[in-house]
N, C-alpha and C. Protein backbone atom coordinates (compact mmCIF):
# COMPACT_ATOMS: atom_id res chain seq x y z
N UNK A 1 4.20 9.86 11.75
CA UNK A 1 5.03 8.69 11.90
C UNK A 1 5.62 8.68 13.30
N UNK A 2 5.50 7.35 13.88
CA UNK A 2 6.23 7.64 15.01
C UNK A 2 7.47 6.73 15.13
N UNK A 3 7.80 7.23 16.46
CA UNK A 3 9.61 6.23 16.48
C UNK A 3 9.27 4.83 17.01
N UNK A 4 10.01 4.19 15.85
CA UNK A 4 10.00 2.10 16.59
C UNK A 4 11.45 2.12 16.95
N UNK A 5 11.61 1.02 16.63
CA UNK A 5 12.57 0.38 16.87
C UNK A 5 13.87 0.66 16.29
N UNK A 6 14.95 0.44 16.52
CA UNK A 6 16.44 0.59 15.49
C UNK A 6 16.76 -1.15 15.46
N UNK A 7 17.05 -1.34 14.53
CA UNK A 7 17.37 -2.67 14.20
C UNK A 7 18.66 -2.93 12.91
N UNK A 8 19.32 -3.86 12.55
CA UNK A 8 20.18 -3.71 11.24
C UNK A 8 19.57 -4.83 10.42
N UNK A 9 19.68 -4.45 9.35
CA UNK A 9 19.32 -5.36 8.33
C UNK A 9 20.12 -6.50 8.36
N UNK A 10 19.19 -7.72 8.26
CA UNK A 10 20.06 -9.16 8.15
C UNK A 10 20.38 -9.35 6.52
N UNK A 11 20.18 -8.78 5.79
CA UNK A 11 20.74 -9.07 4.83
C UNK A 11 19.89 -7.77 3.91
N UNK A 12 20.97 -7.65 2.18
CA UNK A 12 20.75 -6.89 1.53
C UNK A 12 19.51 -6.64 1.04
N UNK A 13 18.47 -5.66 0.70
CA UNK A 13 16.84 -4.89 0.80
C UNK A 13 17.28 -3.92 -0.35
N UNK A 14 16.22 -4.60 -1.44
CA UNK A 14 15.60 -3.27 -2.08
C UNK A 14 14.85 -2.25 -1.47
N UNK A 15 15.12 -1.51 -1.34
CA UNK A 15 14.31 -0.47 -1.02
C UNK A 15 13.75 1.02 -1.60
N UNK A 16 12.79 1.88 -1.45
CA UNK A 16 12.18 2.70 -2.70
C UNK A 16 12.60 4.28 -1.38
N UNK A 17 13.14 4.67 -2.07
CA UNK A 17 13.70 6.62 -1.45
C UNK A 17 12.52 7.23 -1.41
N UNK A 18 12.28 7.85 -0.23
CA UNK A 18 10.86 8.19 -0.10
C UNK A 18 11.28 10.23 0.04
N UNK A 19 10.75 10.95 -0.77
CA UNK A 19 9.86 10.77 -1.81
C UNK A 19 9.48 10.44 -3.59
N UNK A 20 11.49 10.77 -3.31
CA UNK A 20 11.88 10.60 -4.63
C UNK A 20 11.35 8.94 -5.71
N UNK A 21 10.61 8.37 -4.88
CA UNK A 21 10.75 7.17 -5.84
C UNK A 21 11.91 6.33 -6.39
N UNK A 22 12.85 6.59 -5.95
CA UNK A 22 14.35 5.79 -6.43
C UNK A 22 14.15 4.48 -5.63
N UNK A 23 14.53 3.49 -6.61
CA UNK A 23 15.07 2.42 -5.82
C UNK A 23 16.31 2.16 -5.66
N UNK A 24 16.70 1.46 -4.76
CA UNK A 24 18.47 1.77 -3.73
C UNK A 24 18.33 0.20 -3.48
N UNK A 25 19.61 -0.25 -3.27
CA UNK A 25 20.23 -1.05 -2.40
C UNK A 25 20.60 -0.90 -0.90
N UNK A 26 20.05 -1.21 0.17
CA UNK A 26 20.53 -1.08 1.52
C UNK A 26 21.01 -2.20 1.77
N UNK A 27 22.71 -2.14 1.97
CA UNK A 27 22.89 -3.24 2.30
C UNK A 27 22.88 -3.84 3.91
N UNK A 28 23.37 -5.54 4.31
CA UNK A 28 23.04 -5.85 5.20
C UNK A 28 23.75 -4.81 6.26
N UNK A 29 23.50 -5.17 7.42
CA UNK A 29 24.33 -4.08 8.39
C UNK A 29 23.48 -3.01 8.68
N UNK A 30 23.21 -2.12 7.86
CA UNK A 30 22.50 -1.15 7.94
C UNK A 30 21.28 -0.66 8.83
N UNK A 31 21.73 0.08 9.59
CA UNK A 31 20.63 0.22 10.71
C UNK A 31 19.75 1.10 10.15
N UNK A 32 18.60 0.84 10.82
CA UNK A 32 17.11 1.09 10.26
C UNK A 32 16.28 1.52 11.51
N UNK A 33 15.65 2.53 11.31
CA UNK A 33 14.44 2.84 12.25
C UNK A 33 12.95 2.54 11.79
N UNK A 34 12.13 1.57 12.40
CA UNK A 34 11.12 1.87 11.82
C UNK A 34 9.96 2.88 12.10
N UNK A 35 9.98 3.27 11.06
CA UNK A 35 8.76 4.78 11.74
C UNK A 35 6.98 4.20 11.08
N UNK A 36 7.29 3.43 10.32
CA UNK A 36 5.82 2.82 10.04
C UNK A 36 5.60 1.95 9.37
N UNK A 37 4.67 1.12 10.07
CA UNK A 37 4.57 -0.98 9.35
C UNK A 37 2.82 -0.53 9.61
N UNK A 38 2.72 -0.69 7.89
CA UNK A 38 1.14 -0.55 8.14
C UNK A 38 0.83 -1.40 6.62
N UNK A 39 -0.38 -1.96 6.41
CA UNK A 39 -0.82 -2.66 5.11
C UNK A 39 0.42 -3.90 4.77
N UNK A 40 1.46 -4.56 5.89
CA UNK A 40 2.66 -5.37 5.36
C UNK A 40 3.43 -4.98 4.91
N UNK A 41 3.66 -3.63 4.44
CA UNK A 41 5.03 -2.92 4.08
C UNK A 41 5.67 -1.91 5.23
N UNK A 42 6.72 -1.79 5.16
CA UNK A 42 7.68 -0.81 6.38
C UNK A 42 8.04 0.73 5.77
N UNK A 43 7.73 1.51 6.51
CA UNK A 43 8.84 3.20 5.98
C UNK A 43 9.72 2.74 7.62
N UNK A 44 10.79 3.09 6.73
CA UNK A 44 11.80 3.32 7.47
C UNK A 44 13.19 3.96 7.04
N UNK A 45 13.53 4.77 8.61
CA UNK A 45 14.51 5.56 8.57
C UNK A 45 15.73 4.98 8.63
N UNK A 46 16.93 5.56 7.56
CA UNK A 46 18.15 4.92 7.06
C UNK A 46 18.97 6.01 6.45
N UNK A 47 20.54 6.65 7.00
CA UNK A 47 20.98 6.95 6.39
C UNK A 47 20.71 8.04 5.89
N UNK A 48 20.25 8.73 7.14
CA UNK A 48 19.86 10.08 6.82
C UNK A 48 18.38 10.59 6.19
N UNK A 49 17.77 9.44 5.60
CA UNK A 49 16.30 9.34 4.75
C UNK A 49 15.49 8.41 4.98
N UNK A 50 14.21 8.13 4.65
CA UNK A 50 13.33 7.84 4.66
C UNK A 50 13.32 6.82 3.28
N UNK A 51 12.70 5.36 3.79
CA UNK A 51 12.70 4.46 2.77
C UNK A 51 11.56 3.67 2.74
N UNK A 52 11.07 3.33 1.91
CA UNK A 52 9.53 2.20 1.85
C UNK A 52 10.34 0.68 1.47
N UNK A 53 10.35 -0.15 2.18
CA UNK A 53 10.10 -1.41 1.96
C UNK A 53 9.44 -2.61 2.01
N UNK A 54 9.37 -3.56 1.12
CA UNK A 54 8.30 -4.37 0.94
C UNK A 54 7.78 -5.21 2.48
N UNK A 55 7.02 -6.12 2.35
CA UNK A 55 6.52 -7.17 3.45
C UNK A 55 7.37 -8.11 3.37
N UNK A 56 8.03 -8.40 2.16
CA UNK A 56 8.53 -9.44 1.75
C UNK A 56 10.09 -9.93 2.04
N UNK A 57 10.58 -8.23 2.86
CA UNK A 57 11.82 -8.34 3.30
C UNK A 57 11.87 -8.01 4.76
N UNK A 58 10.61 -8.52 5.58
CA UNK A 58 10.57 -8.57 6.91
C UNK A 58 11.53 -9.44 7.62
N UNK A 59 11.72 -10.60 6.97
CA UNK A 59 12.59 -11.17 7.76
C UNK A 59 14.16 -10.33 7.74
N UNK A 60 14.20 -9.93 6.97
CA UNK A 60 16.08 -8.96 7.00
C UNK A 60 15.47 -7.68 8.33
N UNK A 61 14.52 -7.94 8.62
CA UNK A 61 14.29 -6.81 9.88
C UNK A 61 14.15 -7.27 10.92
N UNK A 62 13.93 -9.16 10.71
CA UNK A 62 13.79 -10.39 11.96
C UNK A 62 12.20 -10.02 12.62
N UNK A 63 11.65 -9.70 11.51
CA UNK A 63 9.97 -10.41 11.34
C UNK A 63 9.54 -10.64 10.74
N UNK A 64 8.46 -11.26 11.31
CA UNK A 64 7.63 -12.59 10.79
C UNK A 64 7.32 -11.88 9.37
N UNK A 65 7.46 -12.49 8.34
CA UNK A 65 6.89 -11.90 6.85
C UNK A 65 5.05 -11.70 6.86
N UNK A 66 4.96 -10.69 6.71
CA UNK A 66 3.53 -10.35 5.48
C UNK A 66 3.44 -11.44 4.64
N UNK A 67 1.75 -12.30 4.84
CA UNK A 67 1.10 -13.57 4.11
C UNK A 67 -0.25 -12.59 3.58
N UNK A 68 -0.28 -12.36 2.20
CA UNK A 68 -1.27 -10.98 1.68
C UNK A 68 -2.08 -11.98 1.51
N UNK A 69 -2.12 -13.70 0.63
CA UNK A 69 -2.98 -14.41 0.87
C UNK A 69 -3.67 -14.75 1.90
N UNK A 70 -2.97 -15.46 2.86
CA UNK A 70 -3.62 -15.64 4.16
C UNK A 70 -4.51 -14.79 4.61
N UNK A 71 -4.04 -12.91 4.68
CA UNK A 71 -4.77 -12.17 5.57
C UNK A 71 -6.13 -11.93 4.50
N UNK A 72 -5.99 -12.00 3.15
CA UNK A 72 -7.33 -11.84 2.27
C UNK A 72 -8.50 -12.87 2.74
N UNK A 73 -7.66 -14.30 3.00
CA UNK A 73 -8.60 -15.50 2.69
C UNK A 73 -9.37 -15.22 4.10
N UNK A 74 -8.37 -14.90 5.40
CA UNK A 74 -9.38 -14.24 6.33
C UNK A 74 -10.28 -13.51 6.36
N UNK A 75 -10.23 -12.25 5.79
CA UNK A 75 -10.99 -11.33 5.33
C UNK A 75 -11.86 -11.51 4.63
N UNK A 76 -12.07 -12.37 3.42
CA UNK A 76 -13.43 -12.61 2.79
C UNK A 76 -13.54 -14.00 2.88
N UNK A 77 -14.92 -14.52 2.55
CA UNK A 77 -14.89 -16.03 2.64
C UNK A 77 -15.41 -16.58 1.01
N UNK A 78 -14.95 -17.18 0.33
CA UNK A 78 -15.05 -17.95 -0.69
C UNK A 78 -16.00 -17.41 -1.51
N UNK A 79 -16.53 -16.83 -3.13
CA UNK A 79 -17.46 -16.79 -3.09
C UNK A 79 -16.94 -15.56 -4.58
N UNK A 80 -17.81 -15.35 -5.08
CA UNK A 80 -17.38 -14.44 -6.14
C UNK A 80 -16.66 -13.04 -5.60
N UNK A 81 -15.99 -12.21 -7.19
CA UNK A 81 -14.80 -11.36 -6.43
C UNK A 81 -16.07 -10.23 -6.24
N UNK A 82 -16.18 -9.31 -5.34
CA UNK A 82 -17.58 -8.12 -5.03
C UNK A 82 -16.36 -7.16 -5.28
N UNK A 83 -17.05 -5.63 -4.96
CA UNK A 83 -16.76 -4.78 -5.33
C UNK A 83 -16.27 -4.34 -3.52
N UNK A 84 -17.11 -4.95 -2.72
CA UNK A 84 -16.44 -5.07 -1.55
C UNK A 84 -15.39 -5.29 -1.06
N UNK A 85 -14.91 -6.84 -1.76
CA UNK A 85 -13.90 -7.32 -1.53
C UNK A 85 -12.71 -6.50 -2.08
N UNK A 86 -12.87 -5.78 -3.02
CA UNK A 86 -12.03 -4.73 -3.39
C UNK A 86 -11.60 -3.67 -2.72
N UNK A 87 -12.95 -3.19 -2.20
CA UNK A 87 -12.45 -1.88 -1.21
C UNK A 87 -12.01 -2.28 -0.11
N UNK A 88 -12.02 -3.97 0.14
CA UNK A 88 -11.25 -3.91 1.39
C UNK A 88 -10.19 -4.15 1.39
N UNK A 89 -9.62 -4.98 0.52
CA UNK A 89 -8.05 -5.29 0.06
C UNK A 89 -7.57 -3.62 -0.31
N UNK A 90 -7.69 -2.49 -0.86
CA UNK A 90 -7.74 -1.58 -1.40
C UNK A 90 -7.19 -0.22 0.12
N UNK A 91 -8.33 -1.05 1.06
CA UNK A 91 -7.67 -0.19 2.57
C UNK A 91 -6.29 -0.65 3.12
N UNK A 92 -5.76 -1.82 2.48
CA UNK A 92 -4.63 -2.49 2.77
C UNK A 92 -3.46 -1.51 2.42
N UNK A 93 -3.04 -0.30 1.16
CA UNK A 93 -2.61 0.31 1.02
C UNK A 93 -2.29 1.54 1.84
N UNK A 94 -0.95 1.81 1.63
CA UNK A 94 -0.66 2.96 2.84
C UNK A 94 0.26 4.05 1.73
N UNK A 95 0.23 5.12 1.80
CA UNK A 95 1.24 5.93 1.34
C UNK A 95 2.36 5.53 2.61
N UNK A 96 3.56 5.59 1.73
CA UNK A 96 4.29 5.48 3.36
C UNK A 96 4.82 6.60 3.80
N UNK A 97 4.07 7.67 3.60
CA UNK A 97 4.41 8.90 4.28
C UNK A 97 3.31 9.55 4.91
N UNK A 98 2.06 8.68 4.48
CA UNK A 98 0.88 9.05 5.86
C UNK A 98 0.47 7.67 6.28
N UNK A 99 -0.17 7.52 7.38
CA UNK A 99 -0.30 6.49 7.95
C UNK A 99 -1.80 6.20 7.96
N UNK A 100 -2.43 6.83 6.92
CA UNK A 100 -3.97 6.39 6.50
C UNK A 100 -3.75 5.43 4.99
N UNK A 101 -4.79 4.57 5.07
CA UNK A 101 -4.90 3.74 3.36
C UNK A 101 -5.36 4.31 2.49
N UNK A 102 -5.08 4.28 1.41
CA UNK A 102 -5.55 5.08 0.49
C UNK A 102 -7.14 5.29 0.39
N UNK A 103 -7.83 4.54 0.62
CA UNK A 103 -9.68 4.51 0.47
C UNK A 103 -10.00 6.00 1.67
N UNK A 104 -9.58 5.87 3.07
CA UNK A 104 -9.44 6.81 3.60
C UNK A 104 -8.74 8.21 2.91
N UNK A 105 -7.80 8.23 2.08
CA UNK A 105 -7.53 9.48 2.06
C UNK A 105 -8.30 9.90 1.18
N UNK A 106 -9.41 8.88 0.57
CA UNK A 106 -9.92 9.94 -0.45
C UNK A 106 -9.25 9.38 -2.42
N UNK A 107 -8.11 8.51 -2.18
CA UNK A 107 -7.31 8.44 -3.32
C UNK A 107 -7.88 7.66 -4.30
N UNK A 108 -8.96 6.94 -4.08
CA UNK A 108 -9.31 6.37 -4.74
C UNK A 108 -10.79 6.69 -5.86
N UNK A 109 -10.44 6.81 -7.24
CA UNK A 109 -11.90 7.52 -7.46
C UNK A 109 -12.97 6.32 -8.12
N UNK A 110 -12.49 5.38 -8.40
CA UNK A 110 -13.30 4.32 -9.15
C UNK A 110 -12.74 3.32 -8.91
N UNK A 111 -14.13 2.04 -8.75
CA UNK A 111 -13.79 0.68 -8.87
C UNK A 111 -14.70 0.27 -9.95
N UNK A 112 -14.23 -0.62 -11.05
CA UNK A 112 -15.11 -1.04 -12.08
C UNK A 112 -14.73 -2.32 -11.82
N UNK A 113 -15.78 -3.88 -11.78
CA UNK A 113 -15.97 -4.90 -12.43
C UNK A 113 -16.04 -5.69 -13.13
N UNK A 114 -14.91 -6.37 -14.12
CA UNK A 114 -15.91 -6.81 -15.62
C UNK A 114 -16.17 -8.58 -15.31
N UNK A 115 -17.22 -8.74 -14.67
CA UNK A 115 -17.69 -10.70 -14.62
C UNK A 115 -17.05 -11.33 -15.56
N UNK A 116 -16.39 -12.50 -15.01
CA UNK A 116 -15.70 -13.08 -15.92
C UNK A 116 -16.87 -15.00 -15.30
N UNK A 117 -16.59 -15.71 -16.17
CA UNK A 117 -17.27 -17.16 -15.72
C UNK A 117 -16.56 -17.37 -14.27
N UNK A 118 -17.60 -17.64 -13.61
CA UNK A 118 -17.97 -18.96 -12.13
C UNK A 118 -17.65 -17.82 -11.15
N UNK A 119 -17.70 -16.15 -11.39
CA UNK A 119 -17.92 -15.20 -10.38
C UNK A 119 -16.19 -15.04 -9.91
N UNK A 120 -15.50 -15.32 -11.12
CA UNK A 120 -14.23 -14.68 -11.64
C UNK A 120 -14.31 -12.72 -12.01
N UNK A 121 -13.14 -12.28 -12.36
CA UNK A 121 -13.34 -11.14 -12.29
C UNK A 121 -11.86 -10.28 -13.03
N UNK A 122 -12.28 -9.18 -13.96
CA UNK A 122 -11.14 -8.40 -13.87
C UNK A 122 -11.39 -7.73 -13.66
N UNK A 123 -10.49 -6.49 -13.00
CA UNK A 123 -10.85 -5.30 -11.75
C UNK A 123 -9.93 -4.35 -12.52
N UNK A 124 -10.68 -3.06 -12.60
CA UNK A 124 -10.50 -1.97 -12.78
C UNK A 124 -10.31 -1.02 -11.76
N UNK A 125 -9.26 -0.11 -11.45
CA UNK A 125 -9.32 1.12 -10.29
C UNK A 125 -8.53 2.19 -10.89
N UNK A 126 -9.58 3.46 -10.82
CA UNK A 126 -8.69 4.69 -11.22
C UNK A 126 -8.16 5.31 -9.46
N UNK A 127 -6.83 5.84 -9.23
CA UNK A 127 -7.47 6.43 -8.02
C UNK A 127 -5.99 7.83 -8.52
N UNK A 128 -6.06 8.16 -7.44
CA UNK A 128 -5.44 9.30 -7.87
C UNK A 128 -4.09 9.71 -6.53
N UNK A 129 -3.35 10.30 -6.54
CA UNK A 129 -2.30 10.81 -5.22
C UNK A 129 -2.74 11.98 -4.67
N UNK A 130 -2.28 12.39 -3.48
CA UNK A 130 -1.96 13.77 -3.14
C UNK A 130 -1.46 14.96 -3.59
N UNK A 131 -0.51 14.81 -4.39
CA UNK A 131 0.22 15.69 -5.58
C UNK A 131 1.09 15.05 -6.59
N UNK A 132 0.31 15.58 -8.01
CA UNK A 132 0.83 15.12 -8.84
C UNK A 132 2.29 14.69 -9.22
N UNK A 133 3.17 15.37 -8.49
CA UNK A 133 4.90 15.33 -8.40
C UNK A 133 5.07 13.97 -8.04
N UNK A 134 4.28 13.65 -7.36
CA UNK A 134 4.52 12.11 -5.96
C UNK A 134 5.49 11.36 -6.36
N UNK A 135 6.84 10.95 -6.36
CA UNK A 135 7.85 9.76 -6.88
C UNK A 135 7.25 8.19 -6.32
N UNK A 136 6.39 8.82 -5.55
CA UNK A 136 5.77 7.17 -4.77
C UNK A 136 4.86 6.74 -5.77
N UNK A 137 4.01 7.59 -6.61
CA UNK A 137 2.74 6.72 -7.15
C UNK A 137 2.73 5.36 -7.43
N UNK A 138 3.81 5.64 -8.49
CA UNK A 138 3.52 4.03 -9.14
C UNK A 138 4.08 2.89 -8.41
N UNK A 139 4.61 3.40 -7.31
CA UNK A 139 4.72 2.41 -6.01
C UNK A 139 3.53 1.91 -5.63
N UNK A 140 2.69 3.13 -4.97
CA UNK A 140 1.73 3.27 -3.93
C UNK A 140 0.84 2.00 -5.34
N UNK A 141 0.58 2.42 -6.86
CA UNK A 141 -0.06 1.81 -7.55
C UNK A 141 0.09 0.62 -7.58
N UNK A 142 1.11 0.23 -7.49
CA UNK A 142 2.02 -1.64 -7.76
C UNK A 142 1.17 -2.09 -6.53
N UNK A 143 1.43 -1.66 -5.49
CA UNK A 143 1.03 -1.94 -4.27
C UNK A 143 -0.56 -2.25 -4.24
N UNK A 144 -1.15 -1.30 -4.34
CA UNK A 144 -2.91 -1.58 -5.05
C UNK A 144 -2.74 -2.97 -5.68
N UNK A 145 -2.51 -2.86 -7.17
CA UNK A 145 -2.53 -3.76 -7.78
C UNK A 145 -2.19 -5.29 -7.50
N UNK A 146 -1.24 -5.55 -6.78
CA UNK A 146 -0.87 -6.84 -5.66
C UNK A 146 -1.89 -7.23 -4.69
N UNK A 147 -2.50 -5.69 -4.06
CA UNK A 147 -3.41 -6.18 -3.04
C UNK A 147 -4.82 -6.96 -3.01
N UNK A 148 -5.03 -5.82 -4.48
CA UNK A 148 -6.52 -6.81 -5.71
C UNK A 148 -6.08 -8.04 -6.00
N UNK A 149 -5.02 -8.27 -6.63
CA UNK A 149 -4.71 -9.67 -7.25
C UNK A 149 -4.41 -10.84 -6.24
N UNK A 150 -4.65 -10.51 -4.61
CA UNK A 150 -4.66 -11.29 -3.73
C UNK A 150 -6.25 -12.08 -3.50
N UNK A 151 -7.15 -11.50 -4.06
CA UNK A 151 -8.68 -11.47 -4.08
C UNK A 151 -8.59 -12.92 -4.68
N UNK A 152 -8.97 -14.06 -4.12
CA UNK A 152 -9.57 -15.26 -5.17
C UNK A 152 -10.66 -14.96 -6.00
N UNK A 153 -10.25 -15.48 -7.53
CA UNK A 153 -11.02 -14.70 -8.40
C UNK A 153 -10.73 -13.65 -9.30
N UNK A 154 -9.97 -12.83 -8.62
CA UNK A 154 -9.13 -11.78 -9.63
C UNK A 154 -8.53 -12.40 -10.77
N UNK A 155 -8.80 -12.28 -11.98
CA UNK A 155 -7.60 -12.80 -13.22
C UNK A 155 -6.82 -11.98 -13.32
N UNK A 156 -7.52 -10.19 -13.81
CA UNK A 156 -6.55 -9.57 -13.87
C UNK A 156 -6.77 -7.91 -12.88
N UNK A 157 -5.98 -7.39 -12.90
CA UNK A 157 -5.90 -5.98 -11.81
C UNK A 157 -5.17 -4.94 -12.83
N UNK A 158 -6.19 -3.45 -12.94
CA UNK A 158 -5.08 -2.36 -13.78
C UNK A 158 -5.83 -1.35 -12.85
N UNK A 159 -4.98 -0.80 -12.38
CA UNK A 159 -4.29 0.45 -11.63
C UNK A 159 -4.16 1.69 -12.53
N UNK A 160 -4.53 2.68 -12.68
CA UNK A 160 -4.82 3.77 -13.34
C UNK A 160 -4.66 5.23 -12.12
N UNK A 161 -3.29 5.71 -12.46
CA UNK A 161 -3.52 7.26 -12.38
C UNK A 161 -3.92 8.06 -12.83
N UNK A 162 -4.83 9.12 -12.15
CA UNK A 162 -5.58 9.88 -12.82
C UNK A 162 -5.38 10.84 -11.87
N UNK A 163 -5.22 12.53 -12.47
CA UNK A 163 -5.52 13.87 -11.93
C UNK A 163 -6.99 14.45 -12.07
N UNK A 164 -7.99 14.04 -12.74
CA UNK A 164 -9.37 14.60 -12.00
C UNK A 164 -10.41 13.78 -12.04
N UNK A 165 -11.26 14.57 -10.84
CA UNK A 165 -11.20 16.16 -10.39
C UNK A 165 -9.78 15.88 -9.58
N UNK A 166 -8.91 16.81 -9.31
CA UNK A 166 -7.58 17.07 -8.44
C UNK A 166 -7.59 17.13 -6.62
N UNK A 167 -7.07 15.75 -6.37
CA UNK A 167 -6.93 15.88 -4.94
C UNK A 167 -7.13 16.73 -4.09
N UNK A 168 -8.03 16.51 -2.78
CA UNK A 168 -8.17 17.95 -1.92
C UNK A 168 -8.21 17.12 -0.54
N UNK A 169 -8.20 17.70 0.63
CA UNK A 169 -7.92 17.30 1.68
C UNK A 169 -9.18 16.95 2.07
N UNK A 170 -10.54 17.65 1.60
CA UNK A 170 -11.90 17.34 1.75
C UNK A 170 -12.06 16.05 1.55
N UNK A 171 -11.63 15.34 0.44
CA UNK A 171 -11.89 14.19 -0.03
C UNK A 171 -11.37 12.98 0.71
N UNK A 172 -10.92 12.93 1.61
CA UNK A 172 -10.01 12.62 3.09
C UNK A 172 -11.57 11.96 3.60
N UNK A 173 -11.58 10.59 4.19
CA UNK A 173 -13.14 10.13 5.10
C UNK A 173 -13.19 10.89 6.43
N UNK A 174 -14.06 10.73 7.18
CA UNK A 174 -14.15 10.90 8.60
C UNK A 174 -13.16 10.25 9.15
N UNK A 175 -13.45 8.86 8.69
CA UNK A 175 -12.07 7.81 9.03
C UNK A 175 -11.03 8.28 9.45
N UNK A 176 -10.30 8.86 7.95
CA UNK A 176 -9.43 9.18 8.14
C UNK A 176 -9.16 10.62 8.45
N UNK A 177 -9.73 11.38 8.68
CA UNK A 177 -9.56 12.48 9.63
C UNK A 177 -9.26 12.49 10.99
N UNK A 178 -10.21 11.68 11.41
CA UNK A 178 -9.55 11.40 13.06
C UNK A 178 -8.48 10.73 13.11
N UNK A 179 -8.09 10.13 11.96
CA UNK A 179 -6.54 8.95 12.41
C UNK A 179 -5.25 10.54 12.32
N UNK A 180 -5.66 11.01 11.02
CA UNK A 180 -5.30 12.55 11.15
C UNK A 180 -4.86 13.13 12.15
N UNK A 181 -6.02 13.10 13.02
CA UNK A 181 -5.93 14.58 14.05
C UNK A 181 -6.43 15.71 13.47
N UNK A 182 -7.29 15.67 11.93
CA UNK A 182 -7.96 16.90 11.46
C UNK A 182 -9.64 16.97 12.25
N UNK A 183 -10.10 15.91 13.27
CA UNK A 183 -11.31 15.99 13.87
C UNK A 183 -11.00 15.60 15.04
């Protein structure tokens, strides 16, 4: 993570305690460092800790908000939901305590399909964390799940944690090794 900016919140932010998974109130005022804006969501430093907040409360940071539609409809063009279009909405995800997407770290172990009429779709993904303890998962999961259901075509999106086989650093891409610094 590196150092941004210090800024104060324009107004009151849910925000998720990183690693604990708690959600908190930060209210307005509150100065904030950002240490990482990656996939439309922010980690940022507050108050002694580390916090994940949404895209959706960019403007209380006095930027431009995260449009997850817009940047999808860029990204693919019209046309039934693929299994593609999944893994790419899917790189949109960030732990916010590493600065790789989940497809890079390896977190992801399955994408399933089920065709629905006119090349509609409900989407299946098992993927898994770094360590089972994680207070972020079902963050990092919500987050998945929003990013699929941005897909035109998606009806529905389920997100599934799963422990095996059990996370290893092998399972990490090339990708994301060099963003690393492990190559």
């Amino acid at each position: 993570m590196s150092d941004g900016p210090t800024l104060e919140l324009g107004r009151d932010c849910a925000a998720v305690q990183i690693p604990a998974g708690n959600t908190v109130m930060l209210p307005a005022g509150t100065e904030v460092e950002i240490t990482q804006q990656l996939g439309g969501g922010f980690t940022v430093r507050a108050l002694g800790a580390l916090f994940s907040l949404d895209g959706k409360d960019a403007d209380a940071l006095g930027i431009e908000p995260w449009d997850p539609a817009a940047e999808q409809a860029a990204r693919s063009a019209a046309g039934p939901v693929t299994e593609e279009k999944v893994w790419s909405a899917l790189k949109q995800c960030y732990d916010p305590e590493i600065p790789v997407n989940i497809v890079d770290l390896g977190l992801i172990y399955d994408v399933t399909l089920a065709p629905l009429s006119e090349g509609d779709a409900n989407v299946q993904v098992k993927m898994t964390l770094t360590a089972p303890g994680c207070g972020m998962g079902p963050m990092i999961a919500r987050d998945a799940q929003q990013k699929i259901k941005t897909i035109p075509g998606v009806q529905e999106a389920r997100v599934e944690l799963v422990w095996d086989p059990p996370w290893h650093q092998s399972m990490i891409t090339a990708e994301g090794r060099r963003a690393l610094g492990l190559e």
